[in-house]
C-alpha atoms as a PDB file:
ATOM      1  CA  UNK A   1     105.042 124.068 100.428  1.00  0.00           C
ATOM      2  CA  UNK A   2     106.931 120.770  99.019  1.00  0.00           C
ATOM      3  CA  UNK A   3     110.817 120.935  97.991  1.00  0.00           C
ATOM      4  CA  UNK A   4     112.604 118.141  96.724  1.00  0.00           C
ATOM      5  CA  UNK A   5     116.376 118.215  97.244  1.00  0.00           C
ATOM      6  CA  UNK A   6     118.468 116.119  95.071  1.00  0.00           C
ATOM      7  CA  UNK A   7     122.086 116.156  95.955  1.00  0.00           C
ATOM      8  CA  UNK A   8     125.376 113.813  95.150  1.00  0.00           C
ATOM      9  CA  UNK A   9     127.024 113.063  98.265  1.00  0.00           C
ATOM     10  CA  UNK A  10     129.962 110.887  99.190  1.00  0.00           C
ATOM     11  CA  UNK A  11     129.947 107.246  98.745  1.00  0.00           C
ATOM     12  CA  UNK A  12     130.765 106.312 102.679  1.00  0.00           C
ATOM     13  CA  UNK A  13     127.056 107.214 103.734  1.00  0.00           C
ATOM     14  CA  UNK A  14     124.277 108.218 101.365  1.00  0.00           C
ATOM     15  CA  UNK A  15     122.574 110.490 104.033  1.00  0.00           C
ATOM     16  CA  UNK A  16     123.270 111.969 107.212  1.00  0.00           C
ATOM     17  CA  UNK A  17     121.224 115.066 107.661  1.00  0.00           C
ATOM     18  CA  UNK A  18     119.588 117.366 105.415  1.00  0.00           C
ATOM     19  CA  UNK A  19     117.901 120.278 107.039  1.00  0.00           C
ATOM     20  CA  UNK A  20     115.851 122.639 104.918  1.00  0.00           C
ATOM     21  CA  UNK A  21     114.949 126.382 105.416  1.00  0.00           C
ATOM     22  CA  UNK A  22     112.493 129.052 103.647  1.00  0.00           C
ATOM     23  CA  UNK A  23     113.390 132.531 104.210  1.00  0.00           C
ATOM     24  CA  UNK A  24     110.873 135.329 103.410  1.00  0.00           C
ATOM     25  CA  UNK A  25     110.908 137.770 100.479  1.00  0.00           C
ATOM     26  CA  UNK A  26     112.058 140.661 102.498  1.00  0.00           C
ATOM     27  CA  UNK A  27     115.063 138.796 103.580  1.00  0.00           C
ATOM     28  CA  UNK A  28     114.750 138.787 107.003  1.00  0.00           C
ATOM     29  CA  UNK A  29     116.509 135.945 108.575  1.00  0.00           C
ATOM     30  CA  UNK A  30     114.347 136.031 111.629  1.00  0.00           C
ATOM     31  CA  UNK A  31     111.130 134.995 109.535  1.00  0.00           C
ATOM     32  CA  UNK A  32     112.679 131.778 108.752  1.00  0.00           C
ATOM     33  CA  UNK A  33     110.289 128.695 108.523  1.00  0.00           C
ATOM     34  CA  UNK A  34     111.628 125.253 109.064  1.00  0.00           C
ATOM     35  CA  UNK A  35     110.008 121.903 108.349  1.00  0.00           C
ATOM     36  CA  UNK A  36     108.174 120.070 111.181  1.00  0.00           C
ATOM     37  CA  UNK A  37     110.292 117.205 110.273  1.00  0.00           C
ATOM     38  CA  UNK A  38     113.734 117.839 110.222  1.00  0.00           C
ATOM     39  CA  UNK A  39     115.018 114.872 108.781  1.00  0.00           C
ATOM     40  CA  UNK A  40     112.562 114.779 106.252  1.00  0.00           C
ATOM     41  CA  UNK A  41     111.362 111.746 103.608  1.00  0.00           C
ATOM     42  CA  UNK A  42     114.817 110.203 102.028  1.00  0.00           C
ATOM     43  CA  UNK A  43     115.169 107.840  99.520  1.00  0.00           C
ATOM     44  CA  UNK A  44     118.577 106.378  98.627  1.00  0.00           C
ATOM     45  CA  UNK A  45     117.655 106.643  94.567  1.00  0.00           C
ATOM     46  CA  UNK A  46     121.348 105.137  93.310  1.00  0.00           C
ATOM     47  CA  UNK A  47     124.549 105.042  94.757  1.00  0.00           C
ATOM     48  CA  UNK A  48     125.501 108.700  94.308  1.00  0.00           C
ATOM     49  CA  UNK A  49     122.115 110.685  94.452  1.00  0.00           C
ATOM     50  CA  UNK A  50     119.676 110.539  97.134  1.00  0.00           C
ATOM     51  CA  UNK A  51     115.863 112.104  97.364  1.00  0.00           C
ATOM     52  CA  UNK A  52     114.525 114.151 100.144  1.00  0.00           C
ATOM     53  CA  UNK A  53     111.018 115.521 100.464  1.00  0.00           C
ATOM     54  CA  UNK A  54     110.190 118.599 103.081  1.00  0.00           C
ATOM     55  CA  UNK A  55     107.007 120.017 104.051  1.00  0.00           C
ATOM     56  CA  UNK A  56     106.956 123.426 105.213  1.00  0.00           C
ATOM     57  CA  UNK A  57     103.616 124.580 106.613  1.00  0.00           C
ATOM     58  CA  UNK A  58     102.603 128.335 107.085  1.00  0.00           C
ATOM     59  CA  UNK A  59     100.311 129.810 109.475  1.00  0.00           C
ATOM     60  CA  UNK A  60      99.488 133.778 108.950  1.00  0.00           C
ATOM     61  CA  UNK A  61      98.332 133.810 112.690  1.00  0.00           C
ATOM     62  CA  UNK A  62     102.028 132.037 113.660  1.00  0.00           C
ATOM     63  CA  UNK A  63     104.604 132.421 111.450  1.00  0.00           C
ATOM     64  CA  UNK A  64     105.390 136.027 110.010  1.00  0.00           C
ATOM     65  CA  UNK A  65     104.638 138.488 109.571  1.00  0.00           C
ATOM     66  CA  UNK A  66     102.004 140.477 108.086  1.00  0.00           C
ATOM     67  CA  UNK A  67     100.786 140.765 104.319  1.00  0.00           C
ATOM     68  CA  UNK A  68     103.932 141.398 103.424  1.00  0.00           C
ATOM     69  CA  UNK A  69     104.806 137.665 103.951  1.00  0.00           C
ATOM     70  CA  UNK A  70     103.462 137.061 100.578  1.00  0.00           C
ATOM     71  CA  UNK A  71     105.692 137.028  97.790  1.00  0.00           C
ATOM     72  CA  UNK A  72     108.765 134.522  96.202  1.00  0.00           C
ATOM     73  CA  UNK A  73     110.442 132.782  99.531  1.00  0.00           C
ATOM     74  CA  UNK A  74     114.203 131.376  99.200  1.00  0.00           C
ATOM     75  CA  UNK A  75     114.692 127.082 100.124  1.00  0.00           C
ATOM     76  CA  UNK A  76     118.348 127.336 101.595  1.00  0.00           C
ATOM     77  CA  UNK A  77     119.507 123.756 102.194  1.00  0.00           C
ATOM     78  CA  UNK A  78     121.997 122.174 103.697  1.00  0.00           C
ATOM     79  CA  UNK A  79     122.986 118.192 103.492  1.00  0.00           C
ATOM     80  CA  UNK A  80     125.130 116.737 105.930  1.00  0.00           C
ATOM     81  CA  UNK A  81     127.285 113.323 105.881  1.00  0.00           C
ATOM     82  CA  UNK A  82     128.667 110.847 108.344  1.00  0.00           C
ATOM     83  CA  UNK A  83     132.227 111.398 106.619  1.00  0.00           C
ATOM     84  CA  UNK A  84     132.224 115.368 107.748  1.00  0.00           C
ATOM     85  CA  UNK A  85     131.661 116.050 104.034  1.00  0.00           C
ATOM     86  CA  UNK A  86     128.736 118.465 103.161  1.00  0.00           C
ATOM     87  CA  UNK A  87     127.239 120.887 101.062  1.00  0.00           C
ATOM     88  CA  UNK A  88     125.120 124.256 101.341  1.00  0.00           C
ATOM     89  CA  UNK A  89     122.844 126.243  99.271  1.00  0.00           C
ATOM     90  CA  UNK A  90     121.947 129.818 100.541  1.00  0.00           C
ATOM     91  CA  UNK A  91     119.362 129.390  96.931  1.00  0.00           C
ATOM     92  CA  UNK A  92     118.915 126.024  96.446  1.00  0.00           C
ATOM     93  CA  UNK A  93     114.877 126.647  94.922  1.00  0.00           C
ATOM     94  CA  UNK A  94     112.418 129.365  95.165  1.00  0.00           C
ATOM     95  CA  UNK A  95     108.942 129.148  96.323  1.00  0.00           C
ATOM     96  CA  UNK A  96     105.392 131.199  95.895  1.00  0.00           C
ATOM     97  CA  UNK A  97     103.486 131.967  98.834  1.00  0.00           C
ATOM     98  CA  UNK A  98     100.240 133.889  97.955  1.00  0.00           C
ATOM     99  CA  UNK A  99      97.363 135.327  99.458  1.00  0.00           C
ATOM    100  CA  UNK A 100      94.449 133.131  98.637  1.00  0.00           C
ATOM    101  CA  UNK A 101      92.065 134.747  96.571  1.00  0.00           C
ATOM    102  CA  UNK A 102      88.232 134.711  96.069  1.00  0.00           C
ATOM    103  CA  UNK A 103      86.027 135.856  93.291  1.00  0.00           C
ATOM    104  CA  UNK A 104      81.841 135.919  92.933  1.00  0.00           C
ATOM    105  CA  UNK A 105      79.199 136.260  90.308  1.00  0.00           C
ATOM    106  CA  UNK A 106      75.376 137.403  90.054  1.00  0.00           C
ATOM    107  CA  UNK A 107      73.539 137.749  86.927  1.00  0.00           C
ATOM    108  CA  UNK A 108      69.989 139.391  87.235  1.00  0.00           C
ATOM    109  CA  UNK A 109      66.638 140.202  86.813  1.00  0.00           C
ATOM    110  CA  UNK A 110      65.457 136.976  87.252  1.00  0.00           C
ATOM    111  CA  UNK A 111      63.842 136.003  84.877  1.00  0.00           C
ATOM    112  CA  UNK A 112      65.190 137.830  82.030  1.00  0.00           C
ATOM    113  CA  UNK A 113      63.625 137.851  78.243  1.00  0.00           C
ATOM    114  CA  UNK A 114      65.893 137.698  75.225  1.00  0.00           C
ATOM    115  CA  UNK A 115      67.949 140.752  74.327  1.00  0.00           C
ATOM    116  CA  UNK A 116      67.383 142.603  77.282  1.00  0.00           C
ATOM    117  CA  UNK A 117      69.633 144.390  79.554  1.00  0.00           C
ATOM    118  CA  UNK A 118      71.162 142.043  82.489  1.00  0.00           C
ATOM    119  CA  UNK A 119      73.486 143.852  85.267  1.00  0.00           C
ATOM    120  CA  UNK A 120      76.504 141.356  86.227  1.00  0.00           C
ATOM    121  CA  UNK A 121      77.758 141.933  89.663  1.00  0.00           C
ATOM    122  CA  UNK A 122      80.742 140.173  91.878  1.00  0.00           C
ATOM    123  CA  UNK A 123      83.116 140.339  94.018  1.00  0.00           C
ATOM    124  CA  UNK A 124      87.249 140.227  94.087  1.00  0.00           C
ATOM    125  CA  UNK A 125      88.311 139.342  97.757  1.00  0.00           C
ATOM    126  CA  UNK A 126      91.400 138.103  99.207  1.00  0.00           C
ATOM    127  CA  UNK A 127      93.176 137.020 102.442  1.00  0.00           C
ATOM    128  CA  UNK A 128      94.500 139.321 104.978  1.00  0.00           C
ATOM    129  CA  UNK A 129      96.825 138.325 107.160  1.00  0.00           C
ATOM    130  CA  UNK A 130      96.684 140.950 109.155  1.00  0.00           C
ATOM    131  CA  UNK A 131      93.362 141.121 110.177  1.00  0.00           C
ATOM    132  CA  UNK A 132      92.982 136.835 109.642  1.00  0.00           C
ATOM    133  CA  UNK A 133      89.634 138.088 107.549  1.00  0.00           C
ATOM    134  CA  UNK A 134      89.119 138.087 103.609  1.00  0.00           C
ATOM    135  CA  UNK A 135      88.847 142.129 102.271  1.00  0.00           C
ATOM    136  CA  UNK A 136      88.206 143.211  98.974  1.00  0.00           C
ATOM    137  CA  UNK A 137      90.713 143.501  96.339  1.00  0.00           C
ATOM    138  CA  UNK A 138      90.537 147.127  94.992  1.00  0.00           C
ATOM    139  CA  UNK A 139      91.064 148.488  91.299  1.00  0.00           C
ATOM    140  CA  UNK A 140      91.960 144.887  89.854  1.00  0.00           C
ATOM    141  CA  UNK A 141      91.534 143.819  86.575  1.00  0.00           C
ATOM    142  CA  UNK A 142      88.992 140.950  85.652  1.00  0.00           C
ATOM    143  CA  UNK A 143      87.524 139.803  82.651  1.00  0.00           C
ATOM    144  CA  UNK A 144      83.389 139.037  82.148  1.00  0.00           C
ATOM    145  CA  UNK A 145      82.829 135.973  80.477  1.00  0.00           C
ATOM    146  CA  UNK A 146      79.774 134.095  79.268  1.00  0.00           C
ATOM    147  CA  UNK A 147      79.578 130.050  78.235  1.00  0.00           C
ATOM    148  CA  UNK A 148      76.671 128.795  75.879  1.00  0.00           C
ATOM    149  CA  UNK A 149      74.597 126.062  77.040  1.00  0.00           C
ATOM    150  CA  UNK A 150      75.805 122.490  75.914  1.00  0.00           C
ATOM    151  CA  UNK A 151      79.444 124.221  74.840  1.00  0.00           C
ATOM    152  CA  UNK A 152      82.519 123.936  77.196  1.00  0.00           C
ATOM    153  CA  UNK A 153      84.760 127.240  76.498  1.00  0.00           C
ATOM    154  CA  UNK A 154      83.743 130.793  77.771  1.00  0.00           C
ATOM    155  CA  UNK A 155      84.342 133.860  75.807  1.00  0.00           C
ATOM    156  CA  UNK A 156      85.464 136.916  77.241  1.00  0.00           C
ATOM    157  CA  UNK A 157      82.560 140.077  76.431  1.00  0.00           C
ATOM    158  CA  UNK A 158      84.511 142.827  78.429  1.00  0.00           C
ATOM    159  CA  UNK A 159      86.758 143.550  80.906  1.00  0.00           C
ATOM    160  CA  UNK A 160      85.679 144.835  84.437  1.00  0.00           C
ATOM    161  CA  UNK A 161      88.179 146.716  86.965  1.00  0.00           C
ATOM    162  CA  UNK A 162      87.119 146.225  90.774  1.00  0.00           C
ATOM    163  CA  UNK A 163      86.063 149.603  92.344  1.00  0.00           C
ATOM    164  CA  UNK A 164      87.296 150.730  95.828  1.00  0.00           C
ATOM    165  CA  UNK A 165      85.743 147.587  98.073  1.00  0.00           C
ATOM    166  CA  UNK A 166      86.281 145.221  95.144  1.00  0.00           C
ATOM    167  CA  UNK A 167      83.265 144.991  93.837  1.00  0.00           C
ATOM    168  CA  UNK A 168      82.345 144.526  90.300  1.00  0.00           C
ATOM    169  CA  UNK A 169      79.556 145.126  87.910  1.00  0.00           C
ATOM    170  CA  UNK A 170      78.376 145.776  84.287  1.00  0.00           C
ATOM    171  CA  UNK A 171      75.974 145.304  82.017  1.00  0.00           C
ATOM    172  CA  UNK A 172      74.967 143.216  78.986  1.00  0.00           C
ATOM    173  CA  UNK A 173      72.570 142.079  76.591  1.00  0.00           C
ATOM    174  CA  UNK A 174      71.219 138.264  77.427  1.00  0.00           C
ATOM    175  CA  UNK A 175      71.412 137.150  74.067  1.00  0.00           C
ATOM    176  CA  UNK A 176      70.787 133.125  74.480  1.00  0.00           C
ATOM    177  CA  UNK A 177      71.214 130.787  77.258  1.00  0.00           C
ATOM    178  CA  UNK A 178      74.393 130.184  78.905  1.00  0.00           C
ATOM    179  CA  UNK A 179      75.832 130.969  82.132  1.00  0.00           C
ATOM    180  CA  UNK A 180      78.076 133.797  83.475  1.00  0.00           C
ATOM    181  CA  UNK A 181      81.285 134.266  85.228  1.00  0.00           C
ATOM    182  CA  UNK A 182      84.063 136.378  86.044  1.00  0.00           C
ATOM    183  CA  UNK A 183      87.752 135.662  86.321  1.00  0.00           C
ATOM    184  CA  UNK A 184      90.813 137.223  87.491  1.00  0.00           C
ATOM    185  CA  UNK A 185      94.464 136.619  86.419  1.00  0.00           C
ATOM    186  CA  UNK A 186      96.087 136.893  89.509  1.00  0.00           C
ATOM    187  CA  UNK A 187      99.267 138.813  90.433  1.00  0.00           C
ATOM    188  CA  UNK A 188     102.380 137.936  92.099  1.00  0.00           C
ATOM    189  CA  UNK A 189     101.150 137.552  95.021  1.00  0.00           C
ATOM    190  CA  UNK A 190      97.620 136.851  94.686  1.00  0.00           C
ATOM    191  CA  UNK A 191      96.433 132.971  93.168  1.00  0.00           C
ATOM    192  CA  UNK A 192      94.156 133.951  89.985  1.00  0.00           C
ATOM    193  CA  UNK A 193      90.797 132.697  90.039  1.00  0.00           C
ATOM    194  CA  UNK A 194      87.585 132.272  88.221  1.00  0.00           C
ATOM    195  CA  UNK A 195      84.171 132.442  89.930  1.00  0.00           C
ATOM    196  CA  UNK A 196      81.726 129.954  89.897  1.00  0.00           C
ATOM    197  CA  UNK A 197      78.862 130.019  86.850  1.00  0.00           C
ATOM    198  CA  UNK A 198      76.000 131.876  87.270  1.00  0.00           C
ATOM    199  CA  UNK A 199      73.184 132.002  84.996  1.00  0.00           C
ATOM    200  CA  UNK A 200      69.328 133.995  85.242  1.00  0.00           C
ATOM    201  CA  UNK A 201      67.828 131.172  83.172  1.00  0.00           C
ATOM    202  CA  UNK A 202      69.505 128.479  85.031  1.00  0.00           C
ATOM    203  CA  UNK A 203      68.310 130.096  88.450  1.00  0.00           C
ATOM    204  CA  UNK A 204      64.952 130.401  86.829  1.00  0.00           C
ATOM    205  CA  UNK A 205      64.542 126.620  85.350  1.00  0.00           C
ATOM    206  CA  UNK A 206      65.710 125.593  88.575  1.00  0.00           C
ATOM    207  CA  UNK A 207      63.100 127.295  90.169  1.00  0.00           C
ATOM    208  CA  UNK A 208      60.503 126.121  87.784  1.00  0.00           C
ATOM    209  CA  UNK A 209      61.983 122.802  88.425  1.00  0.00           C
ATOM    210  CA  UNK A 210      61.495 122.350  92.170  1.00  0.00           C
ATOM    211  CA  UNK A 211      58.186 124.104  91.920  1.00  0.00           C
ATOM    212  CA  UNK A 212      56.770 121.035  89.741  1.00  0.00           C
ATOM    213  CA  UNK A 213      58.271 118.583  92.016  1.00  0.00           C
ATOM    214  CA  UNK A 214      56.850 120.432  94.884  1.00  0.00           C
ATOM    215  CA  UNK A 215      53.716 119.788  92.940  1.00  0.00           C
ATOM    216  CA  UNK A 216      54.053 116.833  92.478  1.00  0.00           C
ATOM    217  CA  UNK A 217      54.967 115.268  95.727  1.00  0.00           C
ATOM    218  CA  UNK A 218      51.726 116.885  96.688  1.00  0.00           C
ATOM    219  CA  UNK A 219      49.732 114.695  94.390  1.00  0.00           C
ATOM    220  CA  UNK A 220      51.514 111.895  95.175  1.00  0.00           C
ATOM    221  CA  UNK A 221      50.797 112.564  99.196  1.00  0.00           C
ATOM    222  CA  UNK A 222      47.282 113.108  98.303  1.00  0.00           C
ATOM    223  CA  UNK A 223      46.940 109.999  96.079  1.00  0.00           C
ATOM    224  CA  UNK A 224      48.078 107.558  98.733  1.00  0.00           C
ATOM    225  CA  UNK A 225      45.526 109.298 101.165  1.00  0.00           C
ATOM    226  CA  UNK A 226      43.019 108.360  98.827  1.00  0.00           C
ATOM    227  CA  UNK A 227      44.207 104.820  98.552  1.00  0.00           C
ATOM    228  CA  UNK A 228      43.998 104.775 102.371  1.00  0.00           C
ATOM    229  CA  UNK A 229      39.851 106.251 102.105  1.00  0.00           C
ATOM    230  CA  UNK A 230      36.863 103.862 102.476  1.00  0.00           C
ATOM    231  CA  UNK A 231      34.486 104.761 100.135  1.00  0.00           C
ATOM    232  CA  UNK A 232      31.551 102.843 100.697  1.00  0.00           C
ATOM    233  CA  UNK A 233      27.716 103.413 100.466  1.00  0.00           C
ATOM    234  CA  UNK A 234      25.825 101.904 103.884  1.00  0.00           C
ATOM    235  CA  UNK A 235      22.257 100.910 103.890  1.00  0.00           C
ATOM    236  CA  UNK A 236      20.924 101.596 107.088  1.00  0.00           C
ATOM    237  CA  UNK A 237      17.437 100.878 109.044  1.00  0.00           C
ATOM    238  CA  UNK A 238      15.293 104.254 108.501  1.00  0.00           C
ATOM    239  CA  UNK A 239      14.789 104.236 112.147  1.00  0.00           C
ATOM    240  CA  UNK A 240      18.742 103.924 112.519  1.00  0.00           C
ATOM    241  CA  UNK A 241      19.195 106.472 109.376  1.00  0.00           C
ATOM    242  CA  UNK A 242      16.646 108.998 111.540  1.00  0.00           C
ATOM    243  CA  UNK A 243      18.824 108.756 114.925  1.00  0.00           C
ATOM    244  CA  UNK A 244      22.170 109.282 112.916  1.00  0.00           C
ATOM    245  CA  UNK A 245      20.707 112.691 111.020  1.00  0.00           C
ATOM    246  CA  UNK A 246      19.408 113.882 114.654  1.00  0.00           C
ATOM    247  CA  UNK A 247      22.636 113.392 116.131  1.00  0.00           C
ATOM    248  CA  UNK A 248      24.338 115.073 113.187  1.00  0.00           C
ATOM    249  CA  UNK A 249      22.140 117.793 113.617  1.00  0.00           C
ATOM    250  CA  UNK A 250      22.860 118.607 117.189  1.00  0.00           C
ATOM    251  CA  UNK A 251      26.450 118.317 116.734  1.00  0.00           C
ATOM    252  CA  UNK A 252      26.776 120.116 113.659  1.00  0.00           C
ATOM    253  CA  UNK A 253      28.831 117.671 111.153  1.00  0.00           C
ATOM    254  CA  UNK A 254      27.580 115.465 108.710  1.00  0.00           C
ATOM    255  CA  UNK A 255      26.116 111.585 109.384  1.00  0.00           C
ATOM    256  CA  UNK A 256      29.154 110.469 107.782  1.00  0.00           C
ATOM    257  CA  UNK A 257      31.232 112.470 109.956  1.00  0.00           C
ATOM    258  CA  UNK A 258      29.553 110.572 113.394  1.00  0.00           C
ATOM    259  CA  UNK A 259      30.292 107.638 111.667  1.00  0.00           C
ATOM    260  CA  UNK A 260      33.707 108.354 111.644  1.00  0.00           C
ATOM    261  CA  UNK A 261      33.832 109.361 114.894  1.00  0.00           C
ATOM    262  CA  UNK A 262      31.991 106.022 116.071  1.00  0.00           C
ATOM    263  CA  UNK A 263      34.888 103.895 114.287  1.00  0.00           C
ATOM    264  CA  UNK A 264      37.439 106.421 115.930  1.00  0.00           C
ATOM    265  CA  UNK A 265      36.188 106.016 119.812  1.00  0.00           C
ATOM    266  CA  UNK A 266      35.218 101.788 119.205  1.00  0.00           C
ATOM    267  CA  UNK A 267      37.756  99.631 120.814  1.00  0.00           C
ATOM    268  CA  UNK A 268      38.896  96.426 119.633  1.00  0.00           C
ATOM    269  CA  UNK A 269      39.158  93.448 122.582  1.00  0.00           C
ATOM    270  CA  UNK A 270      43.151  91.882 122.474  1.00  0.00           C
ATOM    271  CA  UNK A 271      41.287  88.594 120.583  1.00  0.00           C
ATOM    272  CA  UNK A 272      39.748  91.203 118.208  1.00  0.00           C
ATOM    273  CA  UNK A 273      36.269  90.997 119.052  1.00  0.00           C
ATOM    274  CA  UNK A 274      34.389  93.724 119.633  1.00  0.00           C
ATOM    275  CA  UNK A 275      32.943  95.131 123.298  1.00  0.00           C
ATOM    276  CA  UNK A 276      28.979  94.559 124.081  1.00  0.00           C
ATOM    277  CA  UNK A 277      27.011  97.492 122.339  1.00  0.00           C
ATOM    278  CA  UNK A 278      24.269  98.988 124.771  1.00  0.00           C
ATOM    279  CA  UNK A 279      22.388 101.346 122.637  1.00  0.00           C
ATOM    280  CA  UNK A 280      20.781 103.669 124.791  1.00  0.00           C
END
């Protein structure tokens, strides 16, 4: 939380002190939060007004006191010169401190065909501070909505009320392509928010998608193995052809398979000659 306190103060010293205080809405003075820096940011802005910037930060696990913390917080200020003269306001702003809120979306069968039925499901959730977890946000309000591909604005189709663990679903008709989403309004002390877009088509192209580029790294993969293949044909001595189709048949793999093996198990000298060959 930010406040910026603009005050007119005496012309013998533009700014002495300025300390800045945020009490809770249930008006307890013992939940009061105070900025980590009490002097603050001031800037001398003319000779009779002077800027000062606070940041008060809020920790549910620190600061109190339980969900009730949420809600409209008083800024109480106080300013300070070097001449004794001063000025105090028990209201000088007020403040919204909410429990953050989250909200999801599932559109399915996927695939779906046109004009059939597709069930729309989410989830409302928002932060408990008493418990430091999120936990669903029961019998709220939220609207369905539904955006058609290539258009920017969604259009509301019905409205959806969160059951007792703040789930949501419904059903429509999957009329043309476009993408899904639910969105809630908020309260006074819970942020509204939309969920991200889902769409079965989109989910389904995408999955068409990576399945051809699966495909086609494996061609690719394949096509540089090839380049990597020698393909040649070898005119051997019949007496040489005879001893390579006897030792193929023993061992069970083709002739050009011992040939492979033979380049595989032939070493090369460091001056890349090869080793004296003592045919047996």
């Amino acid at each position: 939380m930010t406040w910026v306190s603009e005050q007119l103060l005496t012309h013998e010293d533009w700014r002495r002190d300025l300390p800045l205080l945020a009490t809770p809405p249930n008006g307890d003075y013992r939940g009061l939060v105070g900025p980590e820096d009490i002097a603050g940011r001031c800037v001398c802005r003319s000779f009779t007004t002077t800027t000062c910037t606070y940041t008060l930060k809020m920790t549910p696990r620190i600061h109190p006191q339980d969900n009730t913390t949420a809600g409209t917080w008083t800024v109480r200020a106080h300013a300070l010169a070097n001449d004794g003269d001063y000025i105090t306001k028990d209201s000088a702003a007020k403040a919204k401190v909410l429990r953050n809120s989250r909200l999801t979306v599932n559109a399915s069968p996927e695939p779906v065909k046109k004009n059939k039925t597709i069930s729309v499901t989410g989830a409302l959730t928002r932060a408990n501070w008493e418990t430091y977890k999120y936990a669903g946000y029961t019998k709220q309000p939220a609207k369905l909505q539904f955006k058609e591909k290539g258009t920017s604005t969604y259009k509301t189709l019905k409205a959806v009320t969160t059951d007792s663990k703040g789930s949501l679903r419904t059903t429509t008709k999957a009329t043309t392509d476009g993408y899904f989403r639910y969105s809630f309004a908020g309260t006074s002390i819970t942020p509204a928010v939309p969920s991200a877009a889902s769409s079965a088509w989109a989910r389904q192209r995408e999955t068409r998608r990576q399945t051809v580029l699966g495909e086609h790294a494996a061609r690719a993969q394949e096509q540089r193995e090839a380049k990597e293949e020698l393909r040649a044909d070898v005119w051997l001595p019949a007496d040489v052809s005879r001893r390579l189709r006897a030792i193929a048949a023993r061992t069970r793999i083709t002739p050009e398979q011992v040939l492979t093996e033979l380049a595989r198990h032939t070493e090369l000298h460091d001056d890349g000659t090869l080793p004296p060959f003592h045919p047996n």
